[in-house]
Protein backbone atom coordinates (compact mmCIF):
# COMPACT_ATOMS: atom_id res chain seq x y z
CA UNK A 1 -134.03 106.63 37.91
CA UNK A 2 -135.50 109.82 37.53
CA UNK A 3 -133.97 113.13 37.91
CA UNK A 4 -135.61 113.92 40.36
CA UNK A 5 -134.67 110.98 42.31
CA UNK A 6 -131.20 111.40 41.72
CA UNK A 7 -131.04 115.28 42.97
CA UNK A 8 -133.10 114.03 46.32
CA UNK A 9 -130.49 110.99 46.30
CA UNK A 10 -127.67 113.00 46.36
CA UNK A 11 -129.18 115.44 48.96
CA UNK A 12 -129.60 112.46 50.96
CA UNK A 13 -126.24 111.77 50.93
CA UNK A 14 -124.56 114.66 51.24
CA UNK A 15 -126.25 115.59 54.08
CA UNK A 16 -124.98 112.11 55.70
CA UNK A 17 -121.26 112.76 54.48
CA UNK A 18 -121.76 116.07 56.47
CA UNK A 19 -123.19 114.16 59.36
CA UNK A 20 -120.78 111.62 59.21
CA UNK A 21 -117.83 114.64 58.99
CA UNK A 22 -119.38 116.21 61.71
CA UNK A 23 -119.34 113.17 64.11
CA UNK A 24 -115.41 112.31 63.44
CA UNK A 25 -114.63 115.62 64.33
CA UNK A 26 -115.83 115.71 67.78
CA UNK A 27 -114.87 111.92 68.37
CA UNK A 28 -111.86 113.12 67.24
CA UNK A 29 -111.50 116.05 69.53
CA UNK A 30 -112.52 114.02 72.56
CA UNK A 31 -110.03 111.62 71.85
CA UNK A 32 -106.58 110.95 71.57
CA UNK A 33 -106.60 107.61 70.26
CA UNK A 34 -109.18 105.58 68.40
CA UNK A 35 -110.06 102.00 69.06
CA UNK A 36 -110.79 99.63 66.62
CA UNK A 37 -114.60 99.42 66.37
CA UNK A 38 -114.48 102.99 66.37
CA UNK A 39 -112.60 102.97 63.49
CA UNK A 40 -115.02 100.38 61.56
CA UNK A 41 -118.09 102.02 62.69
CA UNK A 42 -116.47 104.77 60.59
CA UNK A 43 -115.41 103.05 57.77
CA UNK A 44 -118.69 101.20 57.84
CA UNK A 45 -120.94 104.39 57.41
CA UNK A 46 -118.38 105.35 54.77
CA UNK A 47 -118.33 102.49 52.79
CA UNK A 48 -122.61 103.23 52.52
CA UNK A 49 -122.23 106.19 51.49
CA UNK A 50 -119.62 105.75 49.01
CA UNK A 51 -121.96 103.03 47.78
CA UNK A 52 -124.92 105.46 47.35
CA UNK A 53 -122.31 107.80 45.60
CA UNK A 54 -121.36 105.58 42.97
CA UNK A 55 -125.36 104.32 42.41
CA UNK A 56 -126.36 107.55 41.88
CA UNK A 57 -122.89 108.54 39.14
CA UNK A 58 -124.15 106.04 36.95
CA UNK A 59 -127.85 107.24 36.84
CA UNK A 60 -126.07 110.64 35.87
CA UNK A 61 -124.19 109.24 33.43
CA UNK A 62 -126.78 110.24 30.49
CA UNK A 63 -128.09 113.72 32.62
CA UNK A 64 -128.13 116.40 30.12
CA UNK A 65 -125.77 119.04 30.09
CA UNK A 66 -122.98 116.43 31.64
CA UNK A 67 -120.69 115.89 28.79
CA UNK A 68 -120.98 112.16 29.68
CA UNK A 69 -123.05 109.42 27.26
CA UNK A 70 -124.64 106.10 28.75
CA UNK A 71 -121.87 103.80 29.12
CA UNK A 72 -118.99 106.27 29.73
CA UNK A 73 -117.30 106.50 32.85
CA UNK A 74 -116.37 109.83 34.86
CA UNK A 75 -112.60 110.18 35.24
């Protein structure tokens, strides 16, 4: 994975952890409670991103400049 790749990766998801944010927030005002498949729906499009998250830590795990070697994790 390029560099590149990983900056426009991690734009990607940022931008849907701020969508994401942004959605809860006015479900959240709207409501006073929260069913269930409101709360997986949620947890699903977390659980995505959190995926993409850690995909793209280990292609930074050798970036210059990061203190970090291939192999080593991020504490």
């Amino acid at each position: 994975m390029g560099y590149n790749e990983i900056i426009d990766r991690l734009c990607a998801v940022v931008q849907t952890q701020a969508d994401i944010i942004r959605e809860q927030s006015v479900f959240i005002e709207e409501q006073l409670t929260v069913d269930e498949a409101i709360k997986q729906n949620f947890a699903d499009k977390r659980q995505a991103v959190d995926a993409e998250v850690a995909q793209i830590e280990s292609g930074l795990s050798s970036f210059p400049g990061t203190g970090l070697r291939e192999g080593d994790k991020e504490t």
